[in-house]
N, C-alpha and C. Protein backbone atom coordinates (compact mmCIF):
# COMPACT_ATOMS: atom_id res chain seq x y z
N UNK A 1 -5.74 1.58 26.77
CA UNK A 1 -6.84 1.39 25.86
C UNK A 1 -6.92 -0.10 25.53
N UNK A 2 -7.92 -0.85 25.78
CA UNK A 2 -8.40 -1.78 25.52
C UNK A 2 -7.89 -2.41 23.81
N UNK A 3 -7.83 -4.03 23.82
CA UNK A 3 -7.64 -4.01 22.18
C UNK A 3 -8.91 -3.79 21.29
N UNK A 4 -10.40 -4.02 21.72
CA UNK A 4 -11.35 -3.87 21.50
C UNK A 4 -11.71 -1.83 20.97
N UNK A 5 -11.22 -1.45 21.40
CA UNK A 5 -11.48 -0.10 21.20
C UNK A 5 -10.38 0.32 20.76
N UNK A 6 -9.11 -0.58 20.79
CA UNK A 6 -7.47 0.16 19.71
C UNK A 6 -7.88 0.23 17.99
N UNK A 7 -8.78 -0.97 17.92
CA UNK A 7 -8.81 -1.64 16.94
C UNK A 7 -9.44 -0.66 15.77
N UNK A 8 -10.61 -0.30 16.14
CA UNK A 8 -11.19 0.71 14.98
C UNK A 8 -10.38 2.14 14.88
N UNK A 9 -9.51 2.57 16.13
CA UNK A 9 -8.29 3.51 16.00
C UNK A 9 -7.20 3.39 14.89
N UNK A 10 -6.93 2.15 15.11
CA UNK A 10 -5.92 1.78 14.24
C UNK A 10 -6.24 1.62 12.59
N UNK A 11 -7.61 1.33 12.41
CA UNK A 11 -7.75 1.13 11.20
C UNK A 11 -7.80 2.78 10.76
N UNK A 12 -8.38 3.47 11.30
CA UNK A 12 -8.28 5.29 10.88
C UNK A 12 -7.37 5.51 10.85
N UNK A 13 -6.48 5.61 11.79
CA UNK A 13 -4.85 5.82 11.29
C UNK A 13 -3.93 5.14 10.16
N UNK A 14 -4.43 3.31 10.03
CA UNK A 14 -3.97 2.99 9.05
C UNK A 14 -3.98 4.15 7.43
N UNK A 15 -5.83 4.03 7.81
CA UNK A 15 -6.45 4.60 6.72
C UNK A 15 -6.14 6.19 6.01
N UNK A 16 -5.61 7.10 7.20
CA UNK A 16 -5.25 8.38 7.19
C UNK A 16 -3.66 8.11 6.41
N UNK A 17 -2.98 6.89 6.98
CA UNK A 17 -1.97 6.99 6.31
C UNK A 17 -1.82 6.43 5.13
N UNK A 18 -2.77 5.56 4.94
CA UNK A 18 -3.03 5.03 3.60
C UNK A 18 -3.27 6.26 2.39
N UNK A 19 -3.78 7.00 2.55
CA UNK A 19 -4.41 8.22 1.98
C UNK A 19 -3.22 9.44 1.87
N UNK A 20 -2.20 9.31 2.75
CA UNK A 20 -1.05 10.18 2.45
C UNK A 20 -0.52 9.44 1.33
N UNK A 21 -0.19 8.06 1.48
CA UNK A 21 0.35 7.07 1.02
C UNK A 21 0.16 6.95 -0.77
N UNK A 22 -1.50 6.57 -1.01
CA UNK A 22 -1.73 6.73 -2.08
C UNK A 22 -1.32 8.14 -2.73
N UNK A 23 -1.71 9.00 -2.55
CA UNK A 23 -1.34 10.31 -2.76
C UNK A 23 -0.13 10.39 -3.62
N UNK A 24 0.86 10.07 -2.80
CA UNK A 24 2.37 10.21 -3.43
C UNK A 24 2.32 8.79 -4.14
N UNK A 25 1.81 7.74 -4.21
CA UNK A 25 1.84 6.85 -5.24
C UNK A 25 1.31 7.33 -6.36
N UNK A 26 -0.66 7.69 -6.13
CA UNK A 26 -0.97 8.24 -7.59
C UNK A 26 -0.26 9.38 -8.59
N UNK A 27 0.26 10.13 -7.29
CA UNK A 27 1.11 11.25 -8.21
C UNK A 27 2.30 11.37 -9.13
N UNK A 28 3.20 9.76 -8.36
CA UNK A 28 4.67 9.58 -8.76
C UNK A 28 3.99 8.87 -10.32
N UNK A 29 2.95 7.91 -10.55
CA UNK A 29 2.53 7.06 -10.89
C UNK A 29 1.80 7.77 -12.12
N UNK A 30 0.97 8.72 -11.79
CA UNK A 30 0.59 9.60 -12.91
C UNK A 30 1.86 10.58 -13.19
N UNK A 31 2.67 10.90 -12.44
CA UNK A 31 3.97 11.67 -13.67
C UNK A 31 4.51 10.98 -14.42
N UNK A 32 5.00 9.77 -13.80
CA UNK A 32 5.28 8.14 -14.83
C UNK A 32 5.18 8.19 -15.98
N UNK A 33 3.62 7.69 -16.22
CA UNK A 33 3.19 7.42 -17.05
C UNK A 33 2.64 8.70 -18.08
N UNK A 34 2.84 9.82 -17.55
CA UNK A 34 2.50 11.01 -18.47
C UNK A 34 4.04 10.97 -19.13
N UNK A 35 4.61 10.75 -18.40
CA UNK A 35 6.23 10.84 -18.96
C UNK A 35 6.56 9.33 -20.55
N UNK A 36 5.52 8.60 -20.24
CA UNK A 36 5.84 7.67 -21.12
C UNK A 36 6.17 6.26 -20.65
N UNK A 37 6.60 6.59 -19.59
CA UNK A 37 7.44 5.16 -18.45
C UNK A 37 6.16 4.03 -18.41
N UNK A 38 7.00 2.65 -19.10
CA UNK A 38 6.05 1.60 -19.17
C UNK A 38 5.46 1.40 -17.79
N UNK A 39 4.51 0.84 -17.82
CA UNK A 39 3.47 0.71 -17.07
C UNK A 39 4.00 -0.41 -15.92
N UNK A 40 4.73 -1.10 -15.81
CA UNK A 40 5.16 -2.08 -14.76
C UNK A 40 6.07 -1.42 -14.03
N UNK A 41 7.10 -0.42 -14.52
CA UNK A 41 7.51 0.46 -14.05
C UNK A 41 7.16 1.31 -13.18
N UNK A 42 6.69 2.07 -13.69
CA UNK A 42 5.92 2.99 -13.35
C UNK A 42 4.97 2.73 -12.03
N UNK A 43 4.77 1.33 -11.83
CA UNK A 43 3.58 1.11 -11.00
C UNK A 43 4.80 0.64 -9.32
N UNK A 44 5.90 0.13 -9.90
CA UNK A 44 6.91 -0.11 -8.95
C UNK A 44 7.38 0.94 -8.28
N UNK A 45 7.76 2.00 -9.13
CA UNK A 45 8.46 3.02 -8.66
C UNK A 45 7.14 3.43 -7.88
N UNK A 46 6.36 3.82 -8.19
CA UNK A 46 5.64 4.79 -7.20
C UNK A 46 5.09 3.77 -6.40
N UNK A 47 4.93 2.36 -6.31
CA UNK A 47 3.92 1.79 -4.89
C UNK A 47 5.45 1.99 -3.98
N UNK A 48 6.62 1.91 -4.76
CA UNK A 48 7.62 1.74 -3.35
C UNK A 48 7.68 3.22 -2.90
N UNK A 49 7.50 4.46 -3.34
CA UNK A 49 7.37 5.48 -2.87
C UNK A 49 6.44 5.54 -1.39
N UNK A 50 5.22 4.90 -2.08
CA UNK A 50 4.21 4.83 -0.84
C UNK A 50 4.32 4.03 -0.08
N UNK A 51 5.14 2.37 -0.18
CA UNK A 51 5.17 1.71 0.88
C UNK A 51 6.61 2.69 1.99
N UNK A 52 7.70 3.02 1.63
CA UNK A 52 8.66 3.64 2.12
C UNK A 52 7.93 4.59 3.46
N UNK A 53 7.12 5.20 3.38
CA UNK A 53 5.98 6.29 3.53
C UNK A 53 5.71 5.40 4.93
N UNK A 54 4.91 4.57 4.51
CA UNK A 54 3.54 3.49 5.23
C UNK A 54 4.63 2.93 6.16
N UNK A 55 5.62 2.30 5.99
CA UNK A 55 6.37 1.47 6.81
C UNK A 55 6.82 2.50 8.08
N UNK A 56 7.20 4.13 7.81
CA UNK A 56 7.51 4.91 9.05
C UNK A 56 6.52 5.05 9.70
N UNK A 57 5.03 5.69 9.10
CA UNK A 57 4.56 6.03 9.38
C UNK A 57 3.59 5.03 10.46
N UNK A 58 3.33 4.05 10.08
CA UNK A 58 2.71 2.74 10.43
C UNK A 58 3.46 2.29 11.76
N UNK A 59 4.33 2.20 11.35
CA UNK A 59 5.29 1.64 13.00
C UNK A 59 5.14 2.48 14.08
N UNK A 60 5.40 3.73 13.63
CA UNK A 60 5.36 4.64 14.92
C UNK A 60 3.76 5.19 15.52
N UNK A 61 3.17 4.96 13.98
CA UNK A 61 1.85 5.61 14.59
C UNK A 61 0.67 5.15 14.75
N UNK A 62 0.11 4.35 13.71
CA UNK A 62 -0.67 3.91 13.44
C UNK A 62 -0.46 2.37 14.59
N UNK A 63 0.87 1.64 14.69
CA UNK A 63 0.34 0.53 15.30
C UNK A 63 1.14 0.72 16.45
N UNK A 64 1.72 1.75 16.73
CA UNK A 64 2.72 2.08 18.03
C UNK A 64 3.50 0.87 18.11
N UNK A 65 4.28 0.15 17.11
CA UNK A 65 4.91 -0.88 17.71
C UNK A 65 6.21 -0.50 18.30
N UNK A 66 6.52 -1.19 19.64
CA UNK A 66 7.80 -0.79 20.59
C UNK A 66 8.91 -1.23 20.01
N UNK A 67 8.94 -2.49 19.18
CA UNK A 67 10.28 -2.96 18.81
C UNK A 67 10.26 -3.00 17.44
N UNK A 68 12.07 -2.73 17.44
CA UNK A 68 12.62 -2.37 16.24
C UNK A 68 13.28 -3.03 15.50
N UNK A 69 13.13 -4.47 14.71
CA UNK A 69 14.33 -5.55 14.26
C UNK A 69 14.28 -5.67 12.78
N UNK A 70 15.30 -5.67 12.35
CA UNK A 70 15.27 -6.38 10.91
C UNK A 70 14.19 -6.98 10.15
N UNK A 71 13.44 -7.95 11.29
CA UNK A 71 12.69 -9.10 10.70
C UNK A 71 11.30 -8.38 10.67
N UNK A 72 10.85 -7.58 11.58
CA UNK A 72 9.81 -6.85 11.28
C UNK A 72 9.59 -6.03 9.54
N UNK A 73 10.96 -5.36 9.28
CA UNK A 73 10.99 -4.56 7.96
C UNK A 73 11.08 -5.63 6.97
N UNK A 74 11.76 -6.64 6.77
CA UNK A 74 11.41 -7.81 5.98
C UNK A 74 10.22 -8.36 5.90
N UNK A 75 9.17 -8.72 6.99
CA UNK A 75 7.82 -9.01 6.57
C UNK A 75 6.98 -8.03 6.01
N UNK A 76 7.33 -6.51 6.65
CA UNK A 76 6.87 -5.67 5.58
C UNK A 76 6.78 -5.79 4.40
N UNK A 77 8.11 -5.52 3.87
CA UNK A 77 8.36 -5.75 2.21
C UNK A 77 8.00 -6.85 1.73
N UNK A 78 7.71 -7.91 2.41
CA UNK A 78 7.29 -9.25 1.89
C UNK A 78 5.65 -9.41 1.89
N UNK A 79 5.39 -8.23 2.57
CA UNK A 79 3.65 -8.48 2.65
C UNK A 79 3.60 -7.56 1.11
N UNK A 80 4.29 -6.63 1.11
CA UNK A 80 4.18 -5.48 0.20
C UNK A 80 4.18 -6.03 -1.20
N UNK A 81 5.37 -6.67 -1.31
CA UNK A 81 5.53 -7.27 -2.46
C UNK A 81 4.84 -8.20 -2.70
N UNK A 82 4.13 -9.48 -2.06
CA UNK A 82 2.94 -9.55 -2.53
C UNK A 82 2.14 -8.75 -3.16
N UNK A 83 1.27 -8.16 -2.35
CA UNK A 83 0.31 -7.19 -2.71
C UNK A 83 0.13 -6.20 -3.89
N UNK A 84 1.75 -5.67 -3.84
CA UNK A 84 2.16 -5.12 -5.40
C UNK A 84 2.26 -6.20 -6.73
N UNK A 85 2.41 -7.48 -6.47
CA UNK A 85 2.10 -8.53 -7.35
C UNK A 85 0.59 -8.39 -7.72
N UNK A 86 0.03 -8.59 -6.64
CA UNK A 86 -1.17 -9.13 -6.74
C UNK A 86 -2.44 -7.43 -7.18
N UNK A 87 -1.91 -6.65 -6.86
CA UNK A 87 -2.47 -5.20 -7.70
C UNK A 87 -1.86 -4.55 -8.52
N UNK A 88 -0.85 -5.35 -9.38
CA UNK A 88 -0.33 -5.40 -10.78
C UNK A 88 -1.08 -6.32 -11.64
N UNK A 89 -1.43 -7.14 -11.17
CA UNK A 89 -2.39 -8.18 -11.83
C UNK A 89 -3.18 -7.60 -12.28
N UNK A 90 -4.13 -7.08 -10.66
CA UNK A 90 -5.51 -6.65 -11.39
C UNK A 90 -5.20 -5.05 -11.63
N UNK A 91 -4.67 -4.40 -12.20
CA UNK A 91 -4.30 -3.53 -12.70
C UNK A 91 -3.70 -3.54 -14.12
N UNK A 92 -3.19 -4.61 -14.81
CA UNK A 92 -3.41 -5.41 -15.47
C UNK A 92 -4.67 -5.70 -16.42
N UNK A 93 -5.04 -6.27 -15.63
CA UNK A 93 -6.16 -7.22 -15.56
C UNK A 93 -7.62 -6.34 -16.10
N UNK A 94 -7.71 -5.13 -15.26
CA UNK A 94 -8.71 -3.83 -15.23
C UNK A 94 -8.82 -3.56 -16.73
N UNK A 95 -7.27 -3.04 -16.90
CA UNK A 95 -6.69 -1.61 -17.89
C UNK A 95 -6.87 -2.52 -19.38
N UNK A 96 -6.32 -4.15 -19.82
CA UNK A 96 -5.86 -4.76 -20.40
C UNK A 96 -6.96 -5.47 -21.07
N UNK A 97 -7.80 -6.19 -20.31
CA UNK A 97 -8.85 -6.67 -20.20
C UNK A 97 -10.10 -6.45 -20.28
N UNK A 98 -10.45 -5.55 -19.37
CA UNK A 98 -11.62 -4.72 -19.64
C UNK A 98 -11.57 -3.58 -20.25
N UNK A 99 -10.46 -2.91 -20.47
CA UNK A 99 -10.41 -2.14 -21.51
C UNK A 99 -10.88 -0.77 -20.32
N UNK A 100 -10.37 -0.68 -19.17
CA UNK A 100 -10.86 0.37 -18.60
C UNK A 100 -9.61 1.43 -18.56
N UNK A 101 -9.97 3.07 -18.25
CA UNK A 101 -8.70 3.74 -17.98
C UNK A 101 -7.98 3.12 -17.51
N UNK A 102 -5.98 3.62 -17.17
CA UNK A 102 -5.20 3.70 -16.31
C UNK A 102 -5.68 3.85 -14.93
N UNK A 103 -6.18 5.14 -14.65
CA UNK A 103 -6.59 5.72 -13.41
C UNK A 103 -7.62 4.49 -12.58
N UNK A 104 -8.98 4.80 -13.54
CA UNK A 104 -9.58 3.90 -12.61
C UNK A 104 -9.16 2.53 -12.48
N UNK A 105 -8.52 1.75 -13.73
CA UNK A 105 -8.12 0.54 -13.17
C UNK A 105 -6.93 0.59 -11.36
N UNK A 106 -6.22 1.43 -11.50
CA UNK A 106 -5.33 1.67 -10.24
C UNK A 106 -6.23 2.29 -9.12
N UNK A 107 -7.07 2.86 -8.98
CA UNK A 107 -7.92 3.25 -8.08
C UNK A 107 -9.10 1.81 -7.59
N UNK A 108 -8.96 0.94 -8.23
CA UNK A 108 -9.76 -0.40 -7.66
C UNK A 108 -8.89 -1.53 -7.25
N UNK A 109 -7.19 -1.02 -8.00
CA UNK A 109 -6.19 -2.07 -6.95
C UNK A 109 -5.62 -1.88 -6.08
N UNK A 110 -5.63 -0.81 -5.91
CA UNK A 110 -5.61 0.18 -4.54
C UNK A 110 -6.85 -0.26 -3.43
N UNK A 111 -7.95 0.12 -3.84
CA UNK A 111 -8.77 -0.44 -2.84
C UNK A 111 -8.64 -1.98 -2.48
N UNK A 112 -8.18 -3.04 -3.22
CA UNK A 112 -7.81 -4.22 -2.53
C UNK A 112 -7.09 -4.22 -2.15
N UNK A 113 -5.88 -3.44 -2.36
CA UNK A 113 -4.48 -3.20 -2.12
C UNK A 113 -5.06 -3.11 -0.03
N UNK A 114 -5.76 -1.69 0.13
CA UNK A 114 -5.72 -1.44 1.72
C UNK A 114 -6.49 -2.61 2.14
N UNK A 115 -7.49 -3.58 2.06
CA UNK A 115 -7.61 -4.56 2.71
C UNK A 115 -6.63 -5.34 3.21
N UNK A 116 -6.04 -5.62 2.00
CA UNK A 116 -4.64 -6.72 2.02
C UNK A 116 -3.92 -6.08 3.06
N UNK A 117 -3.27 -5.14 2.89
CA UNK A 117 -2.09 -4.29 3.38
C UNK A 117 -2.63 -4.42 5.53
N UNK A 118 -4.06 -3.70 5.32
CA UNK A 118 -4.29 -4.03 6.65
C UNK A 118 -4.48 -5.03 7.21
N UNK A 119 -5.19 -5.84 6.82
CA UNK A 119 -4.83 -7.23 7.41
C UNK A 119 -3.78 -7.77 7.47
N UNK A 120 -2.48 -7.72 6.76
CA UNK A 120 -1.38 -8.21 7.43
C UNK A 120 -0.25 -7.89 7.83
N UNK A 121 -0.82 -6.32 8.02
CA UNK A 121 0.47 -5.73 8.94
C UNK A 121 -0.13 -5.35 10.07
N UNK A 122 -1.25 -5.67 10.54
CA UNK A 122 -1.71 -6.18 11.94
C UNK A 122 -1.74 -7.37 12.27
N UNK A 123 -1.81 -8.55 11.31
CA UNK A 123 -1.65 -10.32 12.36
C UNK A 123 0.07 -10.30 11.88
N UNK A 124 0.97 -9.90 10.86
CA UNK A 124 1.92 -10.49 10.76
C UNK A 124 3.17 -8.96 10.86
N UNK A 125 3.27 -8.26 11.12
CA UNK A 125 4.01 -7.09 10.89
C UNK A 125 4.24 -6.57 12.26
N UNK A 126 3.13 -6.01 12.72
CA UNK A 126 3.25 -4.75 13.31
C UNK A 126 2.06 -5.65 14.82
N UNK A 127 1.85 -6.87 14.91
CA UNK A 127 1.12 -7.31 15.52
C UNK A 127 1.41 -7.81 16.89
């Protein structure tokens, strides 16, 4: 298969796994915080639930990558942890600021979240 025609494959599969992914984030994330668990918490524990998830699932499926090294799972977590910075912010930022729910503020850093996430675990990860 061509890279021209892998390409919109890969983003559906990203996306299918993104969607398992969130899943067990919003869920760990809403028991969290029903439980009381501060909110920075709460947002750690469950994105690492879902990155844990994304990193198997992603390697083997979504980007079929053949090789297996250390340094690959380190740029993972280093793209991740960005990204969990940077949709703590605006999660943050949403909830704090604008004065919007929990939910929907995390349901719009999530959606920047999968831009981010796909773009650089296809040029720098999994590429």
């Amino acid at each position: 298969m061509g890279m021209v025609k892998k390409r919109p494959l890969e983003f559906f599969r990203f996306c299918l796994v993104g969607a398992v992914n969130t899943g067990v984030d919003f869920l760990v994330f809403a028991l969290l915080s029903h439980l009381g668990v501060l909110l920075l918490l709460a947002q750690v524990v469950s994105y690492t639930c879902g990155i844990l998830n994304s990193f198997l699932l992603n390697r083997k499926w979504t980007f079929q990558a053949k090789r297996r090294s250390p340094r690959q799972l380190i740029r993972f977590l280093a793209l991740n942890l960005c990204t969990l910075s940077i949709t703590y912010g605006l999660l943050v930022y949403f909830h704090d600021q604008l004065v919007w729910s929990v939910l929907v503020s995390k349901l719009l850093a999530t959606g920047v979240s999968l831009v981010i996430n796909f773009t650089g675990s296809r040029l720098l990860v999994f590429g």
